[in-house]
Protein backbone atom coordinates (compact mmCIF):
# COMPACT_ATOMS: atom_id res chain seq x y z
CA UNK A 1 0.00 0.00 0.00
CA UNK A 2 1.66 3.48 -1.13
CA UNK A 3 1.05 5.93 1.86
CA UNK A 4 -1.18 9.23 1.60
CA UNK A 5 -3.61 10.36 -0.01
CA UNK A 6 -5.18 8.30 -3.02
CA UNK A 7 -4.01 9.84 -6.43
CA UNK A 8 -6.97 9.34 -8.09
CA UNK A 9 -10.17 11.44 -8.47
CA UNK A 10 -13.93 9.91 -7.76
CA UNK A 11 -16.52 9.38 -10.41
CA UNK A 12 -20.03 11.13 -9.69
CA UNK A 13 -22.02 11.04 -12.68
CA UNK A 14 -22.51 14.45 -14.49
CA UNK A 15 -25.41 17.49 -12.57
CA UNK A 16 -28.30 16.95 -15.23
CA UNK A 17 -27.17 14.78 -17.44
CA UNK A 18 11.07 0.10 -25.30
CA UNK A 19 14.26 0.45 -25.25
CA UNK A 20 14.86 -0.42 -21.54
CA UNK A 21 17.59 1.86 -20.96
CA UNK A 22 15.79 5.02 -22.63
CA UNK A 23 12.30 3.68 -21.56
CA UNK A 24 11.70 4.16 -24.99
CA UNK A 25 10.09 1.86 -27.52
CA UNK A 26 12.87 0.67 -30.49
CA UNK A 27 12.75 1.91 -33.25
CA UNK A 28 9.79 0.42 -35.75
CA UNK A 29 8.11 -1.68 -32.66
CA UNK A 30 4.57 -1.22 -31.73
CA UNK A 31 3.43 -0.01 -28.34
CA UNK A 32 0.13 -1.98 -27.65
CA UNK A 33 -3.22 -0.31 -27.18
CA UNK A 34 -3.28 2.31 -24.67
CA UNK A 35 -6.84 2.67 -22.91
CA UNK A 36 -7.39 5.58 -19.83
CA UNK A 37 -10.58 6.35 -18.21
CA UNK A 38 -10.93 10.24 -17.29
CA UNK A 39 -12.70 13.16 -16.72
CA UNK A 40 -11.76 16.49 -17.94
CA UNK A 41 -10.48 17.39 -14.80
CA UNK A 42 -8.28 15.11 -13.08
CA UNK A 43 -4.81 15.62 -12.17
CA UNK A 44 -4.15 12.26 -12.00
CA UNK A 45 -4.83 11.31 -15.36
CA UNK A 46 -2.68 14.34 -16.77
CA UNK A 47 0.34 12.67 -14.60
CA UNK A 48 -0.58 9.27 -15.93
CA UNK A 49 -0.76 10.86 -19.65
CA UNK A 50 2.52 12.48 -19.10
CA UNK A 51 4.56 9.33 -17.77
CA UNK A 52 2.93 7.08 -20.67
CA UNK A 53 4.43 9.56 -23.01
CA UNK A 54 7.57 10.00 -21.71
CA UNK A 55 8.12 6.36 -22.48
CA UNK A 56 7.07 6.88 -26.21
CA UNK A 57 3.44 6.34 -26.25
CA UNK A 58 1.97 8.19 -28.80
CA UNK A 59 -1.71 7.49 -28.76
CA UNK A 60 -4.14 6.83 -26.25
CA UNK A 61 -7.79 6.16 -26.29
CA UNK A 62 -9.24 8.03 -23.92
CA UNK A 63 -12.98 7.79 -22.32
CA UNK A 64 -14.32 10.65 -21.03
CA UNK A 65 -17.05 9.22 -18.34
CA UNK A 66 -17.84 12.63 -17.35
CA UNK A 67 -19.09 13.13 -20.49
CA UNK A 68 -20.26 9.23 -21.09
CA UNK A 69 -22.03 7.76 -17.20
CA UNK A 70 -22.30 4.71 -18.71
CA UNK A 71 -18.90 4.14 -19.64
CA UNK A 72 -18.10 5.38 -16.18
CA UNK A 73 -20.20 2.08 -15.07
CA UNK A 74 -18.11 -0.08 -18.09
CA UNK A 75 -15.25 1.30 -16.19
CA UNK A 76 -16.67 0.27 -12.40
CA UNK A 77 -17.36 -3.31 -13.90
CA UNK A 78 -14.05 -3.74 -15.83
CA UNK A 79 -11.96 -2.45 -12.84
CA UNK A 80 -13.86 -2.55 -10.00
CA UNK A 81 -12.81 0.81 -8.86
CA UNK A 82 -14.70 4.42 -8.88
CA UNK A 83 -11.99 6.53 -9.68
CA UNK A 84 -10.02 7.67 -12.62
CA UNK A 85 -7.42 7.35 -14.51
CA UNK A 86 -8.47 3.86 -14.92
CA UNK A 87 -5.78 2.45 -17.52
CA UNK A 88 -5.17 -0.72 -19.74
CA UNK A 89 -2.05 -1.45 -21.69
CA UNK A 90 -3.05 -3.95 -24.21
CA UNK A 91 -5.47 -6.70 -22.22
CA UNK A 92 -3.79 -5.49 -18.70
CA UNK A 93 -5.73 -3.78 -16.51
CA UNK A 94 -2.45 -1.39 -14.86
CA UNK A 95 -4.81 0.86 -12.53
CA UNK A 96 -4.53 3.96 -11.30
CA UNK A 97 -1.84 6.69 -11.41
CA UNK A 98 -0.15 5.87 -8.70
CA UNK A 99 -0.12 2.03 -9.88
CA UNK A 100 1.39 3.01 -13.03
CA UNK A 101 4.27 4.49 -11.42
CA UNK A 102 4.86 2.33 -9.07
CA UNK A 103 4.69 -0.47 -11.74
CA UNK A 104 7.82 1.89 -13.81
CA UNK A 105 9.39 2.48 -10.20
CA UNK A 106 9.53 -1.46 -10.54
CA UNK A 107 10.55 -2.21 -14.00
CA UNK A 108 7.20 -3.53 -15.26
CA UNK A 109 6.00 -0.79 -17.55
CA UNK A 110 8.97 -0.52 -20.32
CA UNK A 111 8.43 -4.83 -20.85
CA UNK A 112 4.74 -4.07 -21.24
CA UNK A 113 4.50 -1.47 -23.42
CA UNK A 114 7.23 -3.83 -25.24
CA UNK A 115 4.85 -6.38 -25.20
């Protein structure tokens, strides 16, 4: 368990309505699908975004469940968490923010977005 505060932010459905070294892919190979749940406001997803492209990831899908509830309740079901960033490298379910640094702090990230 990482200590303080949780780095992610809560859904509540809308008022009305690699190279290992570099940590960079090589050259020609394909970063799988990149898939983060968000709002338009989230701090934590903006950190996320900004780590993911550090280590060469060019495109991600992103679902806005502040602007979609029901993909807010996809998200709820696939993860079963509330709160976003809510992200999926390929098939792989990483988490959170904080999980997706914690997985680089550990050396997991650059092999999956290898993968």
């Amino acid at each position: 368990m990482i200590d303080g505060p949780p780095r992610s932010h809560s859904f509540a459905a809308p008022h009305g309505g690699a190279h290992a070294l570099s940590g960079r892919p090589s050259e020609g190979m394909t970063v799988p699908k990149v898939l983060m749940y968000s709002t338009a406001v989230c701090p934590y997803c903006i950190r996320a975004e900004q780590l993911l492209k550090r280590k060469g990831v060019t495109e991600i899908e992103k679902i806005r469940i502040d602007l979609e509830p029901d993909r807010g309740a996809e998200m709820a079901a696939r993860t079963g968490r509330r709160t976003v960033p809510q992200i999926f490298i390929g098939d792989t379910h990483v988490g959170g923010c904080d999980d997706l640094h914690e997985l680089d702090r550990r050396g997991g990230l650059d092999p999956l977005l290898a993968s």
